[in-house]
Protein backbone atom coordinates (compact mmCIF):
# COMPACT_ATOMS: atom_id res chain seq x y z
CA UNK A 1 42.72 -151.50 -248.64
CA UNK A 2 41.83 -148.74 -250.49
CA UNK A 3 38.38 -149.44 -251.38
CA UNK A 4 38.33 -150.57 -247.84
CA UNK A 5 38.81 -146.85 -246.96
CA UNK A 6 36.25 -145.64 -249.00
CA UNK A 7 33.85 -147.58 -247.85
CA UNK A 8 34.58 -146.57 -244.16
CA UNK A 9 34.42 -142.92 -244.89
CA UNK A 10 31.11 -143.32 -247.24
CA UNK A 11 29.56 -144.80 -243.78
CA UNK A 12 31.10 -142.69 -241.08
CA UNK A 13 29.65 -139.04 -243.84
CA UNK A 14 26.32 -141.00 -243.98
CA UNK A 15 26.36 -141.71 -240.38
CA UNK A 16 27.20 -138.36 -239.53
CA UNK A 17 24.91 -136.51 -241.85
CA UNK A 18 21.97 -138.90 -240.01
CA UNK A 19 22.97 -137.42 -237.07
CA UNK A 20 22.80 -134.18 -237.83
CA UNK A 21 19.71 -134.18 -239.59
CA UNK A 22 18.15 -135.97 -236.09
CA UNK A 23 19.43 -132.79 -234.05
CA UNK A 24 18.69 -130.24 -236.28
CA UNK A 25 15.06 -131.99 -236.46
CA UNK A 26 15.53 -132.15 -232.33
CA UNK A 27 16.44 -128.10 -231.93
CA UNK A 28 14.69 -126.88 -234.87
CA UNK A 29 12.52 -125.39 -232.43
CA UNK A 30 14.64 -121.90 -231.20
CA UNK A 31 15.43 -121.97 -227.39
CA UNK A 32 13.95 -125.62 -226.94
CA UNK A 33 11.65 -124.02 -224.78
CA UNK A 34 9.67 -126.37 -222.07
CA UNK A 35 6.90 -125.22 -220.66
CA UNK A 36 4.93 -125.82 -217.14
CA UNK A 37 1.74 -124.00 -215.92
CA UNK A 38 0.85 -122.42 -212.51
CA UNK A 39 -2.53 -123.06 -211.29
CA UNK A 40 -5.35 -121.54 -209.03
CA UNK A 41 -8.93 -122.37 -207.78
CA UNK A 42 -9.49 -119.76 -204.97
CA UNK A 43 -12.60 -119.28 -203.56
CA UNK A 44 -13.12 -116.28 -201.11
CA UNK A 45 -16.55 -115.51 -199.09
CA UNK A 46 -17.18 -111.74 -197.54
CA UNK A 47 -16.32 -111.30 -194.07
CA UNK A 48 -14.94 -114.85 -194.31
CA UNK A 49 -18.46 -115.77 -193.81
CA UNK A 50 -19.58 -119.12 -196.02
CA UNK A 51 -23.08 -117.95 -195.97
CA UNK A 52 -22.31 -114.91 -197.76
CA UNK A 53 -21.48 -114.20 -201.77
CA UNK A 54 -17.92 -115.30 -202.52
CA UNK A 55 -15.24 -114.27 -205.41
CA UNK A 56 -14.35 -116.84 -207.58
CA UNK A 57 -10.43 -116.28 -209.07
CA UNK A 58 -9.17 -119.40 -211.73
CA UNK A 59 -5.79 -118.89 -212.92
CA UNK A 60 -3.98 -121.38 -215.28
CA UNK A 61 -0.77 -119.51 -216.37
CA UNK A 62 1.44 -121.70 -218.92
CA UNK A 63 5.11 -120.28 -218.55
CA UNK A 64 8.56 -121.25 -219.91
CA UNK A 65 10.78 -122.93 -217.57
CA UNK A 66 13.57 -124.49 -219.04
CA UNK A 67 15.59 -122.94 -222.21
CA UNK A 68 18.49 -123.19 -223.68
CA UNK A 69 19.20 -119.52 -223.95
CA UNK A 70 18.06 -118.01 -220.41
CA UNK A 71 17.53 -114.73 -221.82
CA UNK A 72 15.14 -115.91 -224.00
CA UNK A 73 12.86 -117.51 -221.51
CA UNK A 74 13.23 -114.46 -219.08
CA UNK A 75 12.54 -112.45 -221.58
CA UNK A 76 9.38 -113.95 -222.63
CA UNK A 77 8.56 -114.60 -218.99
CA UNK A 78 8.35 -110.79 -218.67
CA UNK A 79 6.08 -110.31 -221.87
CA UNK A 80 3.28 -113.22 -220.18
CA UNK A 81 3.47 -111.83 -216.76
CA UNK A 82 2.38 -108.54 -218.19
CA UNK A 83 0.33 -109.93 -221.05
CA UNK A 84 -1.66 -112.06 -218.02
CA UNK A 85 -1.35 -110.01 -215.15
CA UNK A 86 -0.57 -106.44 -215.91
CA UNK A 87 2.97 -104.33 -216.48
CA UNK A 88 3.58 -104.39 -212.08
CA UNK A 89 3.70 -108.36 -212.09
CA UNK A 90 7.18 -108.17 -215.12
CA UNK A 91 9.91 -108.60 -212.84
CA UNK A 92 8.40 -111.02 -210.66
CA UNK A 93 9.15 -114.85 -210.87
CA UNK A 94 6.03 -116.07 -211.83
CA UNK A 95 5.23 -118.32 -208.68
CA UNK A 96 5.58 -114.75 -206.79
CA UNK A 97 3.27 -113.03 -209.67
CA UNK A 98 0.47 -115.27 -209.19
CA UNK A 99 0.61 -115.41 -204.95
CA UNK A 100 0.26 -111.83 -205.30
CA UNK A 101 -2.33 -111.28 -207.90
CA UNK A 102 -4.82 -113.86 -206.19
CA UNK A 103 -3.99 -111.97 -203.11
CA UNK A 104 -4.34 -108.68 -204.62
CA UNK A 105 -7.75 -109.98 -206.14
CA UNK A 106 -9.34 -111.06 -202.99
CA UNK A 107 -8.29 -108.38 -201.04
CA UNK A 108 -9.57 -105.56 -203.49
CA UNK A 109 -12.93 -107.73 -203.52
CA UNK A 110 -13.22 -107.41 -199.83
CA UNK A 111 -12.15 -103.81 -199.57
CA UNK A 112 -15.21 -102.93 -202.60
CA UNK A 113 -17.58 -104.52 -201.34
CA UNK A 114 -17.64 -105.59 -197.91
CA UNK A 115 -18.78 -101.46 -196.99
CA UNK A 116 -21.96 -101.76 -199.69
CA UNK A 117 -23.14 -105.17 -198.80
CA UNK A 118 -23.48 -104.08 -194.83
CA UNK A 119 -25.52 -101.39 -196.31
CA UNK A 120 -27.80 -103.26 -198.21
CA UNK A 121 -28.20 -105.58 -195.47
CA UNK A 122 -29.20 -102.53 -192.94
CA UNK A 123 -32.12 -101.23 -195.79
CA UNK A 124 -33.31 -104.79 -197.21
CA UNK A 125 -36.84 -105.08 -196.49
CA UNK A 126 -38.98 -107.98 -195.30
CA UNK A 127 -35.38 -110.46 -194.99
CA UNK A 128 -35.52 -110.35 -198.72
CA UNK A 129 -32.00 -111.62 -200.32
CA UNK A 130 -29.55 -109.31 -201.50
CA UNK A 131 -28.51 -108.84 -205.22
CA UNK A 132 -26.59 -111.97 -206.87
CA UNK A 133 -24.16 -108.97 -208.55
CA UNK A 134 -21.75 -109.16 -204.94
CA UNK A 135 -20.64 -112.88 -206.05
CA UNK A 136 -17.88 -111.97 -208.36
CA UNK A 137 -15.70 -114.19 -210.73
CA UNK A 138 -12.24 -114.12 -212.84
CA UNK A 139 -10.61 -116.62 -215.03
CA UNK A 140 -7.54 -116.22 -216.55
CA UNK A 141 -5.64 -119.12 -218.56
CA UNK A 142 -3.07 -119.10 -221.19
CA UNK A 143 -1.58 -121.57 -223.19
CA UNK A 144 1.26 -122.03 -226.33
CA UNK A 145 -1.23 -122.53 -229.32
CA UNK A 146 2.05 -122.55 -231.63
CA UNK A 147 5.34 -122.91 -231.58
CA UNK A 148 7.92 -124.07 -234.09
CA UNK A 149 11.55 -122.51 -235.15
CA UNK A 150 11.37 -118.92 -234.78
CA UNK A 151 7.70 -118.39 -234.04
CA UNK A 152 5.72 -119.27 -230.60
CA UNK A 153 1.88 -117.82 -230.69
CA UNK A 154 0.75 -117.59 -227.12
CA UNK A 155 -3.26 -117.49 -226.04
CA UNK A 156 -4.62 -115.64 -222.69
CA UNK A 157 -8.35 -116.18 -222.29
CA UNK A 158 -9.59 -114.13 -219.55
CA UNK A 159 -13.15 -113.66 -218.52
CA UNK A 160 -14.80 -111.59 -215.84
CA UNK A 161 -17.85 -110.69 -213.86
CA UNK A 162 -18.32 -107.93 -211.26
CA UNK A 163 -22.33 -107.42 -211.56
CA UNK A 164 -24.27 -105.78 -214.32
CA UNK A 165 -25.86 -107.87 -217.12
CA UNK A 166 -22.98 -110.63 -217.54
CA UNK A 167 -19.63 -111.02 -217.72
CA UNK A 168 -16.72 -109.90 -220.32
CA UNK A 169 -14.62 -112.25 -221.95
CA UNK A 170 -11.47 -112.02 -224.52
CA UNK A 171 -8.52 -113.70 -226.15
CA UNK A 172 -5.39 -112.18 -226.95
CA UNK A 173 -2.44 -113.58 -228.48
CA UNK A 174 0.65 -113.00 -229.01
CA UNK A 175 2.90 -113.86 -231.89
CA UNK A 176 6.43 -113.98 -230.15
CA UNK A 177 9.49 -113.66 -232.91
CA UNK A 178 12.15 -115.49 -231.06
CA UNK A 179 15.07 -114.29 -233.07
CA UNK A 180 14.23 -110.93 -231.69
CA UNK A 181 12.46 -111.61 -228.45
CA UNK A 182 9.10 -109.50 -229.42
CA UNK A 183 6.25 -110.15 -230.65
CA UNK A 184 5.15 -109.35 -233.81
CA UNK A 185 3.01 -106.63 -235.80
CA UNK A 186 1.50 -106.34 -238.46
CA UNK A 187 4.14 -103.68 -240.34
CA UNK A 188 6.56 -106.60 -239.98
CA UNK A 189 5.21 -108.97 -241.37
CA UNK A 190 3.52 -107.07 -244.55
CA UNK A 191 4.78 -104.57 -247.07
CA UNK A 192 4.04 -100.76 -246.84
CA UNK A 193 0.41 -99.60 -247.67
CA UNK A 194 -1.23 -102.88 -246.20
CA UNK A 195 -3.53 -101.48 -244.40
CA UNK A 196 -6.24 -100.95 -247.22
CA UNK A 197 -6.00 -104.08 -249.12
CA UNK A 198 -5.92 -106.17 -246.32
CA UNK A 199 -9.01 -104.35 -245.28
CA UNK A 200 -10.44 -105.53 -248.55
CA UNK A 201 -9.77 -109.16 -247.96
CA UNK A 202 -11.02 -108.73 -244.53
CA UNK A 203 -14.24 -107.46 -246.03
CA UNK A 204 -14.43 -110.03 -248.75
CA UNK A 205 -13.98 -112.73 -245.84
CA UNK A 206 -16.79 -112.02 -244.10
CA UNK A 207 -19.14 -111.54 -246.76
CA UNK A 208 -18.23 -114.77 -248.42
CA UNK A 209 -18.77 -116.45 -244.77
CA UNK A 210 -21.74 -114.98 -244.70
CA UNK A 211 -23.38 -115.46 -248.36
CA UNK A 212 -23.66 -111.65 -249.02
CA UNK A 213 -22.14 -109.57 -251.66
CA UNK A 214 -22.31 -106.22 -250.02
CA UNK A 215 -21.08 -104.46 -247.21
CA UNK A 216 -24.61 -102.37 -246.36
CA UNK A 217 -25.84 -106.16 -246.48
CA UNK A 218 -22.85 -106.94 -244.09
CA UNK A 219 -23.63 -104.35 -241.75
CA UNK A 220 -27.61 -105.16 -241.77
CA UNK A 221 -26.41 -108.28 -239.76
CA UNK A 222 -24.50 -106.25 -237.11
CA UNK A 223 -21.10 -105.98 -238.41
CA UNK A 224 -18.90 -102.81 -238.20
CA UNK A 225 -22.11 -101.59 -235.67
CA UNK A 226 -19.95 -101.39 -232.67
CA UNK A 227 -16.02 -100.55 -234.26
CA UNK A 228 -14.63 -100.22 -237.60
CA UNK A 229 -13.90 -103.43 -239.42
CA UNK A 230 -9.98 -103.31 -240.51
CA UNK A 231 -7.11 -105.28 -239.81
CA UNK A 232 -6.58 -105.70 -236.22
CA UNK A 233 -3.00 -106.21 -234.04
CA UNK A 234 -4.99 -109.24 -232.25
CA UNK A 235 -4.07 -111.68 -234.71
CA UNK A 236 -2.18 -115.54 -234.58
CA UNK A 237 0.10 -117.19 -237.03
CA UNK A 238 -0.12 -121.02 -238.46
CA UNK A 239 0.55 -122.77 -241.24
CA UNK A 240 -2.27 -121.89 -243.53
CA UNK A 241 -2.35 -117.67 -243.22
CA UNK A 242 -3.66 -115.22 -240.59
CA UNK A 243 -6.35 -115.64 -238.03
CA UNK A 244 -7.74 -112.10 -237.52
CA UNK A 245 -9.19 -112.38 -233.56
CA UNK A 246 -12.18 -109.72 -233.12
CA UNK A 247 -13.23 -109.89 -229.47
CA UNK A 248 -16.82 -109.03 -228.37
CA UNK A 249 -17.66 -105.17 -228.38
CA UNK A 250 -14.91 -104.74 -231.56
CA UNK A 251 -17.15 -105.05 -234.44
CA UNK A 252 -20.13 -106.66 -233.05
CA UNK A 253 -22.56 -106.84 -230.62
CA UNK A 254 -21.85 -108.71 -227.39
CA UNK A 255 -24.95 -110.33 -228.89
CA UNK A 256 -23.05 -112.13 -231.88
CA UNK A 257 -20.21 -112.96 -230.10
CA UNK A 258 -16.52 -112.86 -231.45
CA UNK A 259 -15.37 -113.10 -234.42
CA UNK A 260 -12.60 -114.64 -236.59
CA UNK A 261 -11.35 -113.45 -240.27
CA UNK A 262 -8.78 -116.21 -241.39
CA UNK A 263 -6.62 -115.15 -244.21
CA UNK A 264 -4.58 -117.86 -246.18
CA UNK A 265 -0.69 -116.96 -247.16
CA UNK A 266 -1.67 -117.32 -250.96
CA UNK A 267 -4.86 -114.95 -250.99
CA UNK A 268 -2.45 -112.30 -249.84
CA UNK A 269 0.71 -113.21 -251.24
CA UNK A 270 1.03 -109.39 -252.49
CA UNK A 271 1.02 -108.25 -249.33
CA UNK A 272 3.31 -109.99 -247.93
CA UNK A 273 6.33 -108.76 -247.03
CA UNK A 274 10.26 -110.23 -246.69
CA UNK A 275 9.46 -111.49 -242.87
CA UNK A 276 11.60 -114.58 -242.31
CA UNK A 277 8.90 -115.61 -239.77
CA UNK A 278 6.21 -116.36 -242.28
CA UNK A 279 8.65 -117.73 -244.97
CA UNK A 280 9.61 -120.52 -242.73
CA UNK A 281 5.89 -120.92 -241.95
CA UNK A 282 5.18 -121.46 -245.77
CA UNK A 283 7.80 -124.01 -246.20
C-alpha cells in the first residue's frame, strides 16, 4: 500500500508540475493582451465634386482589446491613441478616435483648400489644369512588432503629402514596459554616462556597414549632413540588441532614405544597465 502511495503522489507532483509549466508557458506573456485593428479607406473629392482632386486618408490602427488586467490595456490604449493620432484623441475609445480624426481630416482639407482652388480656377489661363499639389494623401498604420513577458514594441508608420516636392514618411516605435505601463528610454535601460560610448558603437556601425574607417569618410557619403549622429529615443527591442530607427531628415538626406544602426546585447554588454526588461530578453 505504501509504495502504492508513492507512486500516486510521484504522478499527481509530475502531473501538476506539467500543468503549471503549460500555463506559465500560456501567460508568460504579461496582460495576455489580444489585439484587433480599426481600419479606414476614405476617399474625399472638393466640393464633393468627383471631377475634382480628392484627399486620400488610410488608417490601420492595431489596438488592445481584451486583457487580463484592464488597466493595462486602457492604459496603453491611451499611449497609441496619442502616439497615432495626437494627445486630444487619449481619452477617446478608439472606434470614437478614428470617426473623428477621418472627420477632422477631411474637413480641415476642405476648409484649406476649397478657397485657393476657386481661385486658381478664376486666373487659369487657356482651360489649362490646375496643379496636382490640391490631391492630398495620409496613411497611418501601426502594428505590435514585439511582444513577449514584460516587453511589447509597437510600430506607427505614417506618411503624408500636402503638395511640394513629395511626401514625408516615418516610423516610430515604442518600447512599452508592461510592469510599469510606459515605455521605455534609453537611461533605463543603460548605465550612467551612455551617451558617449554608445555614440561610439553607433559610429563604428555605420562605418563597418559601409566599408570605411573614418568618420570625414562617413560624412563624404551624407551622414551626420542633416542632424548629429548619436543615440536616438526612436529605438525597438528584440532578441539580438537595439535597432537604432533614424527617420529621413535625422542624419541624412531625404535622398538616402532612413536609416537603421542595430546594436547586439554582447557588443554593449558594458553599457548595459540592471533593466529587468532586457535581462529577460537575453535569456
Amino acid at each position: 500500500m505504501k509504495k502504492q502511495y508513492v507512486s500516486l503522489l510521484a504522478v499527481i507532483l509530475s502531473v501538476s508540475g506539467f500543468l503549471f509549466s503549460c500555463g506559465d508557458k500560456m501567460n508568460k506573456n504579461t496582460g495576455n493582451l489580444k489585439f484587433d485593428s480599426i481600419r479606414v479607406n476614405e476617399t474625399a473629392h472638393l466640393f464633393g465634386d468627383t471631377s475634382k482632386p480628392a484627399c486620400n486618408l488610410v488608417i490601420s490602427f492595431t489596438y488592445p482589446v481584451k486583457s487580463s488586467d484592464a488597466m493595462l490595456k486602457d492604459s496603453l490604449n491611451t499611449y497609441f491613441l496619442s502616439a497615432c493620432f495626437g494627445d486630444k484623441y487619449m481619452g477617446m475609445t478608439p472606434e470614437e478616435a478614428v470617426k473623428d480624426y477621418t472627420q477632422t481630416y477631411i474637413n480641415d482639407y476642405r476648409r484649406d483648400l476649397e478657397p485657393m482652388y476657386t481661385e486658381d480656377e478664376k486666373n487659369k489661363e487657356n482651360g489649362g489644369s490646375i496643379g496636382a499639389w490640391y490631391s492630398y494623401y495620409k496613411t497611418i498604420k501601426s502594428n505590435v512588432q514585439f511582444y513577449e513577458k514584460n516587453l511589447l514594441v509597437y510600430h506607427i508608420y505614417y506618411d503624408e503629402f500636402t503638395g511640394g516636392a513629395h511626401g514625408i514618411y516615418s516610423n516610430t516605435f515604442l518600447n512599452m514596459d508592461l510592469n510599469t505601463m510606459r515605455p521605455l528610454r534609453l537611461s533605463d535601460l543603460f548605465v550612467e554616462e551612455y551617451q558617449e560610448p554608445l555614440t561610439d558603437l553607433i559610429w563604428n556601425q555605420l562605418m563597418a556597414a559601409n566599408k570605411v574607417t573614418t568618420h570625414e569618410e562617413l560624412e563624404d557619403l551624407g551622414y551626420g549632413s542633416t542632424g548629429e549622429i548619436a543615440p536616438t529615443e526612436n529605438f525597438f527591442l528584440n532578441k539580438e540588441g537595439i535597432t537604432f530607427y533614424y527617420n529621413v531628415y535625422d542624419i541624412t538626406p531625404y535622398a538616402m532614405g532612413p536609416v537603421e544602426v542595430h546594436i547586439p546585447f554582447d557588443m554593449m554588454a558594458h553599457l548595459v544597465g540592471s533593466s529587468p526588461i532586457i535581462g529577460e530578453l537575453k535569456n
